[in-house]
C-alpha atoms as a PDB file:
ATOM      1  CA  UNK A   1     -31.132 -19.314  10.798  1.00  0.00           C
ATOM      2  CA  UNK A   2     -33.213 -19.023  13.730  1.00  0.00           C
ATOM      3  CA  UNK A   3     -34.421 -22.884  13.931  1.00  0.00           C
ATOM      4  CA  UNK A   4     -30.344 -23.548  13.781  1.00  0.00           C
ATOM      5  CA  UNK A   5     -29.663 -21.108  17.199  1.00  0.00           C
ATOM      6  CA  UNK A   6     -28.371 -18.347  15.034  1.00  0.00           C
ATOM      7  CA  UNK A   7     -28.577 -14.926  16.994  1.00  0.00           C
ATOM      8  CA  UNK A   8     -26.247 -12.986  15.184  1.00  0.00           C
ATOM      9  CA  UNK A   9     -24.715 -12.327  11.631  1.00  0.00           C
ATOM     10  CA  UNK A  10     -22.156 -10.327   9.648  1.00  0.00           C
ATOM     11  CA  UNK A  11     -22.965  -8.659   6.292  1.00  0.00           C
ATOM     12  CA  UNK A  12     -20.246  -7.597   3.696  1.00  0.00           C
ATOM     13  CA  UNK A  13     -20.840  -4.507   1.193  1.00  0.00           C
ATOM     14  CA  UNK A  14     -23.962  -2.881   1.942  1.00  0.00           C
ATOM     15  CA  UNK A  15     -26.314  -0.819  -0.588  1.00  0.00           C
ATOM     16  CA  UNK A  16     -26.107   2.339   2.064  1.00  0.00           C
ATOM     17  CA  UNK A  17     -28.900   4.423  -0.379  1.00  0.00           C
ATOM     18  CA  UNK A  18     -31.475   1.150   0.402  1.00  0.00           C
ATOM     19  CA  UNK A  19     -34.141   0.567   2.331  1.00  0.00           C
ATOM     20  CA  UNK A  20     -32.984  -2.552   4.565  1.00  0.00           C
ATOM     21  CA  UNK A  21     -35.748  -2.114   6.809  1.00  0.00           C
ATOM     22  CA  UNK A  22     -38.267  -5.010   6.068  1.00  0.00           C
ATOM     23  CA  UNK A  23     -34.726  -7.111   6.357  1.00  0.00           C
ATOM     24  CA  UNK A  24     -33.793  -5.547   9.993  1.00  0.00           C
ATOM     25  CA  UNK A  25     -36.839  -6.194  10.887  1.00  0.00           C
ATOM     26  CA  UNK A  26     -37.136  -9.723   9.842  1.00  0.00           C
ATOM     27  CA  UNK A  27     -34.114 -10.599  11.558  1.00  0.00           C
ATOM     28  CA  UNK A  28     -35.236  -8.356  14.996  1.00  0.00           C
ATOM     29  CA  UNK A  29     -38.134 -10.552  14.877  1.00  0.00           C
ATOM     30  CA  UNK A  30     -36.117 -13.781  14.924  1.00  0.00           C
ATOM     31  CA  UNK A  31     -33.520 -12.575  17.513  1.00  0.00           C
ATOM     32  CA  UNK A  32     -31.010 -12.041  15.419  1.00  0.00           C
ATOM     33  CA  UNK A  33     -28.341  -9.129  15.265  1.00  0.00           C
ATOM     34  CA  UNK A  34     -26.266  -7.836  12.526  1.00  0.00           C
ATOM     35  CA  UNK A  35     -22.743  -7.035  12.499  1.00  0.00           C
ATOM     36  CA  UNK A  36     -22.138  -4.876   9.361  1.00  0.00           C
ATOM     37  CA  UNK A  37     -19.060  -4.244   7.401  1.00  0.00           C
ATOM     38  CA  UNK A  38     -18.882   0.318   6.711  1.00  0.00           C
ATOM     39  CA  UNK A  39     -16.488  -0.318   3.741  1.00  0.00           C
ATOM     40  CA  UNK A  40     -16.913  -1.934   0.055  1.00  0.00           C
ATOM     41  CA  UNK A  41     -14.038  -2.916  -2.831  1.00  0.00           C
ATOM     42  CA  UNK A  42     -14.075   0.892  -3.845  1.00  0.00           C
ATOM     43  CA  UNK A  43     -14.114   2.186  -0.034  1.00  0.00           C
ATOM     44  CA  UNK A  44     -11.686  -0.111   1.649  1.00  0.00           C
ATOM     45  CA  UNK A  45      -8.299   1.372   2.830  1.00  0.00           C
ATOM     46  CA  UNK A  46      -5.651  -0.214   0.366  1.00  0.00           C
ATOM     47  CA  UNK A  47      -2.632  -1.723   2.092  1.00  0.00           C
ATOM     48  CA  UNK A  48      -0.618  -1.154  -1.288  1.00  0.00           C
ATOM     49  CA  UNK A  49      -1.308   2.556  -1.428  1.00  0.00           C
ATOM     50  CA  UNK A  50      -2.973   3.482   1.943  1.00  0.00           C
ATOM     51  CA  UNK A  51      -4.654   6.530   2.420  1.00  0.00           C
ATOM     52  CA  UNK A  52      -8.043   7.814   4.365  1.00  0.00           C
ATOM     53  CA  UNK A  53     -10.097  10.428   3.053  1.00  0.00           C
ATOM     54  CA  UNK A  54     -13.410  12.700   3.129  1.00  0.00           C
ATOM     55  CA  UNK A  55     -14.823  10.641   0.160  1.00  0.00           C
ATOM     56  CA  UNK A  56     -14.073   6.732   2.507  1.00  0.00           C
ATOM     57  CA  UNK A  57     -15.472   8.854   5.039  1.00  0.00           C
ATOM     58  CA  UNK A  58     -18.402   9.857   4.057  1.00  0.00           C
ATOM     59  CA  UNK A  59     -19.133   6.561   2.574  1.00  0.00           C
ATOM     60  CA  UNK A  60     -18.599   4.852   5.835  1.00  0.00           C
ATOM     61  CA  UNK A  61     -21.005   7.896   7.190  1.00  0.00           C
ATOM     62  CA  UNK A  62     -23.807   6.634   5.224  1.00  0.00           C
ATOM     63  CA  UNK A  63     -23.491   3.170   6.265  1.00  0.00           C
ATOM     64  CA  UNK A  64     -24.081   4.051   9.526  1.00  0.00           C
ATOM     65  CA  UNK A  65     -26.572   6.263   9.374  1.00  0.00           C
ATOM     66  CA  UNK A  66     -28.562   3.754   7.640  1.00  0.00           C
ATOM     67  CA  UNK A  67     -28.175   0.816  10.211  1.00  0.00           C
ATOM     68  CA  UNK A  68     -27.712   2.644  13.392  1.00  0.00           C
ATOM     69  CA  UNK A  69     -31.583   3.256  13.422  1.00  0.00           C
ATOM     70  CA  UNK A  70     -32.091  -0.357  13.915  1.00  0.00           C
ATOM     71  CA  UNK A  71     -31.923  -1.627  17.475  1.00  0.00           C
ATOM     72  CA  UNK A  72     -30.431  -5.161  16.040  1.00  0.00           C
ATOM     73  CA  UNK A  73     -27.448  -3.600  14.519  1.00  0.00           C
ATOM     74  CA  UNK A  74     -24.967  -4.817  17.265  1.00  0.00           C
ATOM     75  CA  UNK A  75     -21.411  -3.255  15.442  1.00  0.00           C
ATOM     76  CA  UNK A  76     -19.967  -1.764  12.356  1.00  0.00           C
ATOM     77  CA  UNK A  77     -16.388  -2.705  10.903  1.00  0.00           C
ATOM     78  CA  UNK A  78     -14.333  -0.100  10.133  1.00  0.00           C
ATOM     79  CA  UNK A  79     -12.444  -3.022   7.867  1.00  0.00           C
ATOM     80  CA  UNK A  80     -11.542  -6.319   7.178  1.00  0.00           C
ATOM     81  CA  UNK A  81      -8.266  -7.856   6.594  1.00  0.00           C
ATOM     82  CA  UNK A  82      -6.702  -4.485   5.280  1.00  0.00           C
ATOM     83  CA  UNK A  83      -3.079  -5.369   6.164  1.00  0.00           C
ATOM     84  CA  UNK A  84      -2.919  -9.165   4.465  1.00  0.00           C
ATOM     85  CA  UNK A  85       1.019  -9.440   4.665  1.00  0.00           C
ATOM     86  CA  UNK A  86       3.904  -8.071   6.929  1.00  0.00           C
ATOM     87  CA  UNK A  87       4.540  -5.064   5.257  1.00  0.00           C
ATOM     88  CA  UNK A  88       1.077  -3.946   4.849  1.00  0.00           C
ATOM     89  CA  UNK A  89       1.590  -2.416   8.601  1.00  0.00           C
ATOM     90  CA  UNK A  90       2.123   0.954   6.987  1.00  0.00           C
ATOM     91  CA  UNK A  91      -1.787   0.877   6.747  1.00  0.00           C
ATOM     92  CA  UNK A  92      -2.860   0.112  10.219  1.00  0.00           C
ATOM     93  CA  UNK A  93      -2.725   3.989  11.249  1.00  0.00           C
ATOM     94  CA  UNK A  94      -5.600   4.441   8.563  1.00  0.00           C
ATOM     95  CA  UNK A  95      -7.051   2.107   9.722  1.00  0.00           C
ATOM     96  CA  UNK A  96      -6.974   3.604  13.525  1.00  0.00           C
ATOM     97  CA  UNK A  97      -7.604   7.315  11.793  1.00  0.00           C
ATOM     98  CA  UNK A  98     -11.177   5.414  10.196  1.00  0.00           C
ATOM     99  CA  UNK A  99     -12.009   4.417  13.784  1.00  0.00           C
ATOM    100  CA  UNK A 100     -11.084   7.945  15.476  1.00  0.00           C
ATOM    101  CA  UNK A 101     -13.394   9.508  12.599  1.00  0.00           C
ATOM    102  CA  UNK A 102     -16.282   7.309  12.346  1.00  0.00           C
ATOM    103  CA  UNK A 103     -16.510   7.362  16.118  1.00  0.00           C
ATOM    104  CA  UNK A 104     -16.438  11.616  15.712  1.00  0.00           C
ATOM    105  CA  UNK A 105     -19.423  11.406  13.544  1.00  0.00           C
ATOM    106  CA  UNK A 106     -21.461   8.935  15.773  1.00  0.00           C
ATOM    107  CA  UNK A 107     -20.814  11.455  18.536  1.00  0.00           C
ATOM    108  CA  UNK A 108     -21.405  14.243  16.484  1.00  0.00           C
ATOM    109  CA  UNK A 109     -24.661  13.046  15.087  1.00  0.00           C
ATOM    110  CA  UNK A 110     -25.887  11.902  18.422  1.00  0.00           C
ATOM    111  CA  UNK A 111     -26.368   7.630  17.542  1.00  0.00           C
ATOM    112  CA  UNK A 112     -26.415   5.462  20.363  1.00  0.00           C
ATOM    113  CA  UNK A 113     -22.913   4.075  20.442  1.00  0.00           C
ATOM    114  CA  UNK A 114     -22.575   1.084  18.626  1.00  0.00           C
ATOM    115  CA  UNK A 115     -19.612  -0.947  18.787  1.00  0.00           C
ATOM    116  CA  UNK A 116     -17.199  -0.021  15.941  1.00  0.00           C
ATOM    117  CA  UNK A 117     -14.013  -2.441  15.294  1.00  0.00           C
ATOM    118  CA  UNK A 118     -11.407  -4.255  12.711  1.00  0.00           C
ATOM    119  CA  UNK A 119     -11.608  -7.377  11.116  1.00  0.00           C
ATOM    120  CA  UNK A 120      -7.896  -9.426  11.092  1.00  0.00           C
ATOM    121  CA  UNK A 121      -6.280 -11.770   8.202  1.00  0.00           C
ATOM    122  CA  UNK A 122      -5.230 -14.811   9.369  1.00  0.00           C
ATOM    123  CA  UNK A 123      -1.315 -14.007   9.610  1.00  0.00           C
ATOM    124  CA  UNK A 124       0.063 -15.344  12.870  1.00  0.00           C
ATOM    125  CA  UNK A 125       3.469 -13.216  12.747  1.00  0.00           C
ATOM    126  CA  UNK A 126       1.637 -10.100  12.052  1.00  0.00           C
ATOM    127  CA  UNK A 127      -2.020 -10.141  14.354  1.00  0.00           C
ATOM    128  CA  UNK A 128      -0.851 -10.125  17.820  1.00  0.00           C
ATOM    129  CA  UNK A 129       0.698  -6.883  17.217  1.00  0.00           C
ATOM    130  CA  UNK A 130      -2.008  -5.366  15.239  1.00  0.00           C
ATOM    131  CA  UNK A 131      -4.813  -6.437  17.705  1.00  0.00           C
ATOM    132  CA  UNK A 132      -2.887  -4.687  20.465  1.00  0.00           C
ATOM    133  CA  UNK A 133      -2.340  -1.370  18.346  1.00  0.00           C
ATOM    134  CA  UNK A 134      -5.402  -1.225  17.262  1.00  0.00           C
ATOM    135  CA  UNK A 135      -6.958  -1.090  20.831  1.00  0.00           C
ATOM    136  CA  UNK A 136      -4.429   0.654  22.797  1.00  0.00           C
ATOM    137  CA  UNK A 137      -4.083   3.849  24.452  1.00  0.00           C
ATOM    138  CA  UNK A 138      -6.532   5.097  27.496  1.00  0.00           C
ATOM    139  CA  UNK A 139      -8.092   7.619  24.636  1.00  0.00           C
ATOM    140  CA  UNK A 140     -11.353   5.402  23.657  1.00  0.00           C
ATOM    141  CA  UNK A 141     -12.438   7.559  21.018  1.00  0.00           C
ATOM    142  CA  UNK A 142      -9.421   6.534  19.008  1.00  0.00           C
ATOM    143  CA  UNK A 143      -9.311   2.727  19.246  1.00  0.00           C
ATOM    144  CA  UNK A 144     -11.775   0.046  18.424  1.00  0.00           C
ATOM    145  CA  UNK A 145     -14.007  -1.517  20.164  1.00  0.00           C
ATOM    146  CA  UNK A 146     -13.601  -4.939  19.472  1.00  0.00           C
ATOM    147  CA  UNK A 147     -11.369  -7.023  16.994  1.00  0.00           C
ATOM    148  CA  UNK A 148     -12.274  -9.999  15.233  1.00  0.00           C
ATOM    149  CA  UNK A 149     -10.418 -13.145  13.977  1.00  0.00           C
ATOM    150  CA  UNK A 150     -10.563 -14.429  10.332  1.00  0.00           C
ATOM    151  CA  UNK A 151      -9.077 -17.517  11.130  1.00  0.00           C
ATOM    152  CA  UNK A 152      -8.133 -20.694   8.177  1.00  0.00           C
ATOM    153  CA  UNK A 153      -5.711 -22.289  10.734  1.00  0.00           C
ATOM    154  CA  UNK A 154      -7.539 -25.483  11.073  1.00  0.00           C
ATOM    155  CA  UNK A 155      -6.190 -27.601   8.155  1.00  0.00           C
ATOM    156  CA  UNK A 156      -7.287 -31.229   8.295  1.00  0.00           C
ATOM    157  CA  UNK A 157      -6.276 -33.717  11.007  1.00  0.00           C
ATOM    158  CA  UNK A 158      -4.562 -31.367  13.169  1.00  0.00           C
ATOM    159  CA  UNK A 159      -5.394 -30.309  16.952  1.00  0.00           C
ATOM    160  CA  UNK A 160      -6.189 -27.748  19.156  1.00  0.00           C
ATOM    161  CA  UNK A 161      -2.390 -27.063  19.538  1.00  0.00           C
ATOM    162  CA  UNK A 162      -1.150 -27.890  16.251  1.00  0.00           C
ATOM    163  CA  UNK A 163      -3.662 -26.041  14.323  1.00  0.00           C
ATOM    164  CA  UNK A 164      -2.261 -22.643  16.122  1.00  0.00           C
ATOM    165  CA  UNK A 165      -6.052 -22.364  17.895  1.00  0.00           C
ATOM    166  CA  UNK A 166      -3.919 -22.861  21.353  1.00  0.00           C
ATOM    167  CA  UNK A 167      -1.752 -19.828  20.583  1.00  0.00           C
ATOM    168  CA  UNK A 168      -5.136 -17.287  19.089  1.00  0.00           C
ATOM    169  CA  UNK A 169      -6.418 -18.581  23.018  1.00  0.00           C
ATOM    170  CA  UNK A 170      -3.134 -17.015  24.361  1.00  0.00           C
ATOM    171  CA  UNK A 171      -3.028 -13.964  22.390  1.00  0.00           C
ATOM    172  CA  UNK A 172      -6.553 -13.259  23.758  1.00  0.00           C
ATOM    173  CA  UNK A 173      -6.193 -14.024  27.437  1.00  0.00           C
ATOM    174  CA  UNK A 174      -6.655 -10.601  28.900  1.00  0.00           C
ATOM    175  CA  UNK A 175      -7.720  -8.549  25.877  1.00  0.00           C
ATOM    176  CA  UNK A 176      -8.973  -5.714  27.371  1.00  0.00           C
ATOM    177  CA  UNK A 177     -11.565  -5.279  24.403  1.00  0.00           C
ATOM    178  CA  UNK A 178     -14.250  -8.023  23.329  1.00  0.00           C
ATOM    179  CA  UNK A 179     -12.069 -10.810  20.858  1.00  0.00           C
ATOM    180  CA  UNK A 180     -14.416 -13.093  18.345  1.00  0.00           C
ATOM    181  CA  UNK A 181     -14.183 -15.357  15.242  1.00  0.00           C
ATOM    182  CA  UNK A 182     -15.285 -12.993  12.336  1.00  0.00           C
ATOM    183  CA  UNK A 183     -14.910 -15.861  10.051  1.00  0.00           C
ATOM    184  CA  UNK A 184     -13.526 -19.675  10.428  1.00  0.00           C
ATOM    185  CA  UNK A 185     -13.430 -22.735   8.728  1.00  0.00           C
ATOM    186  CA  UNK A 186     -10.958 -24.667   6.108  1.00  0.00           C
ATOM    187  CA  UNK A 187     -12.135 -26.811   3.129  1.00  0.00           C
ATOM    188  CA  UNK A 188      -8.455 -27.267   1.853  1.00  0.00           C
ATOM    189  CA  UNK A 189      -8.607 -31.248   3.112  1.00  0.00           C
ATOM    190  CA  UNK A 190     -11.702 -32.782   2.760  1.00  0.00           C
ATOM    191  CA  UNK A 191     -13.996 -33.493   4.134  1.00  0.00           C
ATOM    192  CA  UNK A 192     -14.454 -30.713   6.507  1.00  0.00           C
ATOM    193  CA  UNK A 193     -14.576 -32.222  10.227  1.00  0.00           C
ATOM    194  CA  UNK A 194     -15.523 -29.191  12.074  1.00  0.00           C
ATOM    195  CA  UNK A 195     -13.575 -29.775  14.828  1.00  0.00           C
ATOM    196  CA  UNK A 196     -12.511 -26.673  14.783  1.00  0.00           C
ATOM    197  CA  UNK A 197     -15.870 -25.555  16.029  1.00  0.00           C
ATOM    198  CA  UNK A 198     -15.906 -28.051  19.176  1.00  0.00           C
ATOM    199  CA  UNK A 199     -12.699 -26.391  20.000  1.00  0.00           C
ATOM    200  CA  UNK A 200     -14.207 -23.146  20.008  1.00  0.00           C
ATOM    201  CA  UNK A 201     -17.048 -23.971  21.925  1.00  0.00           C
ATOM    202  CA  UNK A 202     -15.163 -26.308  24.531  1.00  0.00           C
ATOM    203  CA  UNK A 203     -13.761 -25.884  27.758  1.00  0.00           C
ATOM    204  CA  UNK A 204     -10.322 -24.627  26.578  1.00  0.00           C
ATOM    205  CA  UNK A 205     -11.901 -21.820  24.409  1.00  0.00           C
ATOM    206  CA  UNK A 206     -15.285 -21.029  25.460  1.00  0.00           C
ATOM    207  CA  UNK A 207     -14.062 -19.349  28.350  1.00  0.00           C
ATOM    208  CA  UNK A 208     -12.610 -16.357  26.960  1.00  0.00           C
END
C-alpha cells in the first residue's frame, strides 16, 4: 500500500478484545492512517427496527478504546449505510443519538478527540438531506464530524455529469464539515475504466 501512495485506510468489523497493535504499528510506520468502522452485523442500528441501546453502546465503547491509543487512528464511524431506502429515515435520529453518545464517552474518558462520523448509501433522493441532518445544529457534541460517500454512480461510459458525480460536487460545495468517498467504484459494465477516479482527482472535484 505504501509503494502505491496509500496514506490512509478504512477497516470494517473490528475484533475490539484484540491486540491490533503490531498492525497499527505497521501501518504508523508506513504513513498510513486508519479510519475504523465502531459497529459490526450484530451492533449496527437496523433501519427496519431502529433502536440504540447500552449494549450498541458499549460495544462501540470498546472499539474505541482500543484504537484511540494509536496516534494513526484518524476517525471512527458511528455507521455505514444504515438508512439504504427512503423510508429508512426513521433511523437517522439513532444514528445522531450514537454520535451524541460516543462523543460523551470520548469526553468522559478523556481520548484525544478523534473525528467520529456516518457513512452514506448511495441513494441520490435520500443523501442530501441526511448529510445535512446529520451535521447540523451549532451543538458539536451532537453531530458528526465528517460524512462520507459510498458512491456506485459511475456505470460504464457515462460522464462527469451523467454519472450524477456533478450533482455529489454540488451537494458538497460549502459543507461545513469535511465530505469524502468512503467507498467508489462500479464493475456492473466491464471492464472497469476508472474514470471515475480522474474525475475525483481533477480540476472539477479535487477542489472541494
Amino acid at each position: 500500500m505504501k509503494s502505491l501512495g496509500a496514506n490512509t485506510i478504512r477497516v470494517y468489523h473490528v475484533d475490539s478484545s484484540a491486540d491490533h497493535s503490531e498492525c497499527m504499528t505497521a501501518f504508523a510506520n508506513a504513513g498510513i492512517y486508519l479510519f475504523v468502522d465502531m459497529d459490526t452485523f450484530d451492533t449496527a442500528i437496523d433501519q427496519n427496527n431502529p433502536h440504540w441501546n447500552e449494549t450498541q453502546l458499549q460495544a462501540f465503547e470498546k472499539v474505541m478504546d482500543e484504537f484511540q491509543q494509536y496516534n494513526n487512528t484518524a476517525g471512527l464511524f458511528v455507521g455505514n449505510e444504515v438508512l439504504t431506502m427512503g423510508n429508512g429515515s426513521v433511523a437517522a435520529p439513532f444514528v445522531k443519538s450514537a454520535t451524541r453518545d460516543t462523543k460523551a464517552y470520548r469526553t468522559s474518558k478523556g481520548y484525544r478527540d478523534i473525528p467520529i462520523g456516518y457513512s452514506a448509501a448511495d441513494i441520490a433522493s435520500l443523501r442530501p438531506m441526511l448529510q445535512n441532518y446529520l451535521a447540523c445544529g451549532s451543538n458539536t457534541s451532537e453531530s458528526i464530524d465528517f460524512f462520507g460517500l459510498n458512491a456506485y454512480e459511475w456505470c460504464g461510459a457515462v460522464t462527469y455529469t451523467t454519472s450524477g458525480y456533478e450533482q455529489l460536487t454540488v451537494n458538497a460545495t460549502d459543507y461545513p464539515i469535511p465530505i469524502f468517498f468512503s467507498e467508489t467504484g462500479c464493475n456492473s459494465a466491464e471492464p472497469r475504466t476508472f474514470e471515475d477516479q480522474a474525475a475525483i482527482f481533477g480540476d472539477q472535484m479535487n477542489g472541494i
